[in-house]
N, C-alpha and C. Protein backbone atom coordinates (compact mmCIF):
# COMPACT_ATOMS: atom_id res chain seq x y z
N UNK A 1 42.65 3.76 -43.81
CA UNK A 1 43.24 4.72 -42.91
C UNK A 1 42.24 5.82 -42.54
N UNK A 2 41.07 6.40 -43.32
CA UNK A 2 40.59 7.28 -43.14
C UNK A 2 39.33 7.14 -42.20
N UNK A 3 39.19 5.44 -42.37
CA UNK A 3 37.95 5.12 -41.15
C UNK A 3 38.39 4.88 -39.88
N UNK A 4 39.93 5.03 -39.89
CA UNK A 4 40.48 4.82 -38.31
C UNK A 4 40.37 6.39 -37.52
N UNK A 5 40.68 7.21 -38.48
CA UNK A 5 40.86 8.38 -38.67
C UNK A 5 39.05 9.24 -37.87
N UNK A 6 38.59 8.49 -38.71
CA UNK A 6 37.08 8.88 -38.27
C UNK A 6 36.74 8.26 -36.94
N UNK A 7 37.06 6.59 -36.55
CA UNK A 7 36.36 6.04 -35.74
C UNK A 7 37.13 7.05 -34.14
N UNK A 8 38.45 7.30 -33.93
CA UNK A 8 39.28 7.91 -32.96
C UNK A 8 38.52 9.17 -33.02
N UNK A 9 37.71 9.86 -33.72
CA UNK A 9 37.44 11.39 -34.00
C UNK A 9 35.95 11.85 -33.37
N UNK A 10 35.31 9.87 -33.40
CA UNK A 10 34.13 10.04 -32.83
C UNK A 10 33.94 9.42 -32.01
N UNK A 11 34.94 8.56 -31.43
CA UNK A 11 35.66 8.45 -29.58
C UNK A 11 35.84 9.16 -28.84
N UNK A 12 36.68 10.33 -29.32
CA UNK A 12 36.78 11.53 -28.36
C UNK A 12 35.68 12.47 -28.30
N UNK A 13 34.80 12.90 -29.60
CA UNK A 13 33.59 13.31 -29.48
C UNK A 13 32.88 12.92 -28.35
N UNK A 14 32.54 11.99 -28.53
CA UNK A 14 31.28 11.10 -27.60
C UNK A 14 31.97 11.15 -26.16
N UNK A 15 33.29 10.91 -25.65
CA UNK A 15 34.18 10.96 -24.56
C UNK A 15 33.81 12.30 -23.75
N UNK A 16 34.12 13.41 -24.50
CA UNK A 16 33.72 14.95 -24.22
C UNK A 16 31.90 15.16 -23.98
N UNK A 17 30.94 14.55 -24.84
CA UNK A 17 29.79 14.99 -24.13
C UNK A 17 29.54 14.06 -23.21
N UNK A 18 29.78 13.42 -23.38
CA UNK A 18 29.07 12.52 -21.76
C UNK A 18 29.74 12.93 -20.56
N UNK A 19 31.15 13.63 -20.85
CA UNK A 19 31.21 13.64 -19.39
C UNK A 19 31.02 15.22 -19.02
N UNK A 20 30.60 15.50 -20.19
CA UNK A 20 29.98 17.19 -19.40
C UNK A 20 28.55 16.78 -18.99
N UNK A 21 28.16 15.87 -19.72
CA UNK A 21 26.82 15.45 -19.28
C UNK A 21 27.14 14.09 -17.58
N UNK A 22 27.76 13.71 -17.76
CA UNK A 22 28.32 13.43 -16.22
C UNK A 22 28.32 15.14 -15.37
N UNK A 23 29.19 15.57 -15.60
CA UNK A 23 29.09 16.44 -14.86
C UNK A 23 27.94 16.80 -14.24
N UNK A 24 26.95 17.42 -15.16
CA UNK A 24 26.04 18.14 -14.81
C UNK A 24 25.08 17.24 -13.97
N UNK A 25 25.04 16.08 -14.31
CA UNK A 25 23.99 15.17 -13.69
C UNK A 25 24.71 14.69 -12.04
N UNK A 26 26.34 15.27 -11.65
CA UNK A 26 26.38 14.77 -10.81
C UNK A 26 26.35 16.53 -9.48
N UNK A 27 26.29 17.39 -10.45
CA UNK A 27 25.82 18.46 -9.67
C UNK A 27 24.68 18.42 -9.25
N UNK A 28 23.90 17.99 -10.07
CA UNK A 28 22.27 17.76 -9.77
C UNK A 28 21.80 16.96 -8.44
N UNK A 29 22.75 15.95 -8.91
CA UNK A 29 22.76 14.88 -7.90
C UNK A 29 22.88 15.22 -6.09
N UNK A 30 24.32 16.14 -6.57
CA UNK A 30 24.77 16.80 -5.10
C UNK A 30 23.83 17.94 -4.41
N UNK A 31 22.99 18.77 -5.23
CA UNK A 31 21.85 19.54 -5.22
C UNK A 31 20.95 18.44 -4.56
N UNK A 32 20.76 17.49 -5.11
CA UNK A 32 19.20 17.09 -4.25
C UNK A 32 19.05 16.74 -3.18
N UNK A 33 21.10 15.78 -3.34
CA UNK A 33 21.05 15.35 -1.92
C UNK A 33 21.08 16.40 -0.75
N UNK A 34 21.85 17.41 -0.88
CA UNK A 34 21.40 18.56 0.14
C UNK A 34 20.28 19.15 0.46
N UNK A 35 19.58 19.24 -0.53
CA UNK A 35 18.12 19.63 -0.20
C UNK A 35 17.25 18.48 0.67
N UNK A 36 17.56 17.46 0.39
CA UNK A 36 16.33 16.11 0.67
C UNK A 36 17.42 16.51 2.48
N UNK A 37 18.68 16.41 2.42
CA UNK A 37 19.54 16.67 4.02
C UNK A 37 18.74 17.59 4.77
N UNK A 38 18.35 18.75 4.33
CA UNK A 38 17.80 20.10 4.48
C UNK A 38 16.73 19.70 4.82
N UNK A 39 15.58 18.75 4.38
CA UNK A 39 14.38 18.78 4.71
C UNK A 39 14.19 17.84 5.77
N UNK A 40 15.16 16.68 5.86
CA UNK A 40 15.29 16.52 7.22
C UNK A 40 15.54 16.74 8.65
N UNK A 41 16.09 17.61 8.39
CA UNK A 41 16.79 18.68 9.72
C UNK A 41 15.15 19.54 9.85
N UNK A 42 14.81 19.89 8.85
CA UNK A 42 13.43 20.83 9.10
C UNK A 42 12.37 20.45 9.10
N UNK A 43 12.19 19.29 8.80
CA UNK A 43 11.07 18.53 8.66
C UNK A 43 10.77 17.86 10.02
N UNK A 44 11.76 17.18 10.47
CA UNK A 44 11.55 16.13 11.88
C UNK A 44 11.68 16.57 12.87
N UNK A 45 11.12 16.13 13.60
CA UNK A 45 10.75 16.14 15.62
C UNK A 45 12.33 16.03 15.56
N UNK A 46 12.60 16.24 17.34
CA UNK A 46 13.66 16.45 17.96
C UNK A 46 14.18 14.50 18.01
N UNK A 47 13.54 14.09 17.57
CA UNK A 47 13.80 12.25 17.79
C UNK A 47 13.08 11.44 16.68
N UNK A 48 13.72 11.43 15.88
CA UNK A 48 13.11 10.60 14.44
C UNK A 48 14.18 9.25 14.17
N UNK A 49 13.46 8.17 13.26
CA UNK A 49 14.09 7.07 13.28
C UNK A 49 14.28 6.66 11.64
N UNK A 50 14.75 5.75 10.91
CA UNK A 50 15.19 5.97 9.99
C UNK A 50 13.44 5.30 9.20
N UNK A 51 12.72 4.68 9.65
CA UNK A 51 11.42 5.04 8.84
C UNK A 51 11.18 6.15 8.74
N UNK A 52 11.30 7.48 9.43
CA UNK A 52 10.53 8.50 9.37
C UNK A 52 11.34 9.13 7.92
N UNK A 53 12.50 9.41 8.19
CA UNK A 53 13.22 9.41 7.00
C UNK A 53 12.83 8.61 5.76
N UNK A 54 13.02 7.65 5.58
CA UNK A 54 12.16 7.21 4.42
C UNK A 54 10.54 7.59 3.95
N UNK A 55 9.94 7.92 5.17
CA UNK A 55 8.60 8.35 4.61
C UNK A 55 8.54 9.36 4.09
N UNK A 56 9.17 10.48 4.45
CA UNK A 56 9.17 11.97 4.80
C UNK A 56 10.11 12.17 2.94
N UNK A 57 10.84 11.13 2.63
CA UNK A 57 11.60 11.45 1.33
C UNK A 57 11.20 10.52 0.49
N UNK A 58 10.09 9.46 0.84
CA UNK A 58 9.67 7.88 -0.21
C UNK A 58 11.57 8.08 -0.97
N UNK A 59 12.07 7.37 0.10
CA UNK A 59 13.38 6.80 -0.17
C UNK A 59 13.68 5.59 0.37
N UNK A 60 14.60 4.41 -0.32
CA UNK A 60 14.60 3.34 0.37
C UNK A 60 15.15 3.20 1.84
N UNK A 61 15.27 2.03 2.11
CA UNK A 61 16.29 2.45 3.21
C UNK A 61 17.60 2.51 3.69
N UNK A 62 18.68 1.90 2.65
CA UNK A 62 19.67 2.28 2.17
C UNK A 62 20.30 3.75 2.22
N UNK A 63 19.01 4.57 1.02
CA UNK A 63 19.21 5.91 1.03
C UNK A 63 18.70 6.78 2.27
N UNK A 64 17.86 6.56 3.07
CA UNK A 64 18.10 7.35 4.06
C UNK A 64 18.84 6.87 5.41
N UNK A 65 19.76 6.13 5.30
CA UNK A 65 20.44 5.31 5.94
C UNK A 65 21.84 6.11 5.87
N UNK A 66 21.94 6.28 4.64
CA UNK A 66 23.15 6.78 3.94
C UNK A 66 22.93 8.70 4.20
N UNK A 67 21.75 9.45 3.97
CA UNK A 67 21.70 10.71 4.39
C UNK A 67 21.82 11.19 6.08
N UNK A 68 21.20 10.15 7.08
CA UNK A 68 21.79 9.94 8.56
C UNK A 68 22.76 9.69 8.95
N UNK A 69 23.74 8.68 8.30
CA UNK A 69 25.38 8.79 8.40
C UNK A 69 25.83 9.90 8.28
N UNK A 70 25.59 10.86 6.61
CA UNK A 70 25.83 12.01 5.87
C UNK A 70 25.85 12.74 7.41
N UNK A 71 24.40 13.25 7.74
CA UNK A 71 24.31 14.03 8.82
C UNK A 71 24.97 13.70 10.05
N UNK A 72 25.34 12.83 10.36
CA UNK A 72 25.82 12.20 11.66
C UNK A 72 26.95 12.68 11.57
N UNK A 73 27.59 12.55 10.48
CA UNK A 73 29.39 13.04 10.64
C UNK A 73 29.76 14.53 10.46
N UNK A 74 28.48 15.15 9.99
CA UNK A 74 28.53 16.45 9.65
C UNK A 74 28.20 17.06 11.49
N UNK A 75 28.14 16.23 12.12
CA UNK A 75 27.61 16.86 13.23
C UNK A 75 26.18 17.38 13.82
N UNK A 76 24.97 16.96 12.84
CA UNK A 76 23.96 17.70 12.94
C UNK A 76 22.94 16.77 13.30
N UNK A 77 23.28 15.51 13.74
CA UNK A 77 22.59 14.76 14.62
C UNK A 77 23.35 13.60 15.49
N UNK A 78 22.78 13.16 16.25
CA UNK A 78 23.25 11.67 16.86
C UNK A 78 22.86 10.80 16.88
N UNK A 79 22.99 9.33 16.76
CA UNK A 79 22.26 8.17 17.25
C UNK A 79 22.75 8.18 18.27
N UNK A 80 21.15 7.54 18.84
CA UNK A 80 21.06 7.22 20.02
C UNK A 80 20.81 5.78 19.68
N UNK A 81 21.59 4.64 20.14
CA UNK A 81 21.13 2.93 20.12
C UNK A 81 22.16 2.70 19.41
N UNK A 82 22.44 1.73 18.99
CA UNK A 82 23.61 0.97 18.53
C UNK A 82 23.01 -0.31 17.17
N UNK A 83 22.23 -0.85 17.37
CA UNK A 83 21.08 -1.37 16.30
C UNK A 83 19.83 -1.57 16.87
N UNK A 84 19.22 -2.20 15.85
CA UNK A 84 18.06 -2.71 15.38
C UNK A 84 16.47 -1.31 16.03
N UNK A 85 15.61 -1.86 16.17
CA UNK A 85 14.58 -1.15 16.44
C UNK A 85 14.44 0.05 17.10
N UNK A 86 15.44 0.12 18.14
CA UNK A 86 15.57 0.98 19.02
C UNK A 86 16.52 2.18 19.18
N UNK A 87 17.11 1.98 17.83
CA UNK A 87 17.67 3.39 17.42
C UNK A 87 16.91 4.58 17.06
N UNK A 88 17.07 5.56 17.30
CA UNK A 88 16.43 6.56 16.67
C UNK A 88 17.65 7.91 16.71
N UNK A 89 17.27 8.76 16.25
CA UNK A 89 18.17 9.75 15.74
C UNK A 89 17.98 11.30 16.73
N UNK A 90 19.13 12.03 17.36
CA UNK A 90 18.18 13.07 17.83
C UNK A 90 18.94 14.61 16.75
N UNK A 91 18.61 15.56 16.61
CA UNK A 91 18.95 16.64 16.61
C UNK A 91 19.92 17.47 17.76
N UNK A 92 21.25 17.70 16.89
CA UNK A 92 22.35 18.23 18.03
C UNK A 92 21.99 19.81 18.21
């Protein structure tokens, strides 16, 4: 009884730091992504494309795929093109 006692005692232990340690790692997370957002808006020409984004952050292209949506719905840019090569992005 007393090792059930223990094993439930260091379930909830371990339950409680990880997710303060979740926490913090997902503030961090939300921190960078605004900043890396931030340096795109300030970083790029009036017409950038999603390589430039990846260069400008050595991010895949997924992830700056995913920070141009981010910005797109926030209002703070547009695509221009619909796919492939000839999209590029402008500043609203």
């Amino acid at each position: 009884m007393k090792w059930l006692l223990i094993l439930v005692i260091g379930i909830v232990i371990g339950l409680v730091f990880s997710r303060r340690r979740s926490k913090s790692f997902n503030e961090k997370q939300s921190k960078n992504k605004e900043n890396n957002k931030r340096k795109i808006l300030e970083s790029l020409n009036s017409k950038f494309a999603n390589a430039d984004v990846e260069s400008l952050l050595s991010v895949s292209d997924a992830t700056a795929t995913r920070y141009l949506d981010e910005l797109e719905k926030e209002d703070k840019i547009k695509q221009v093109g619909k796919t492939g090569k000839h999209v590029h992005y402008e500043k609203v």
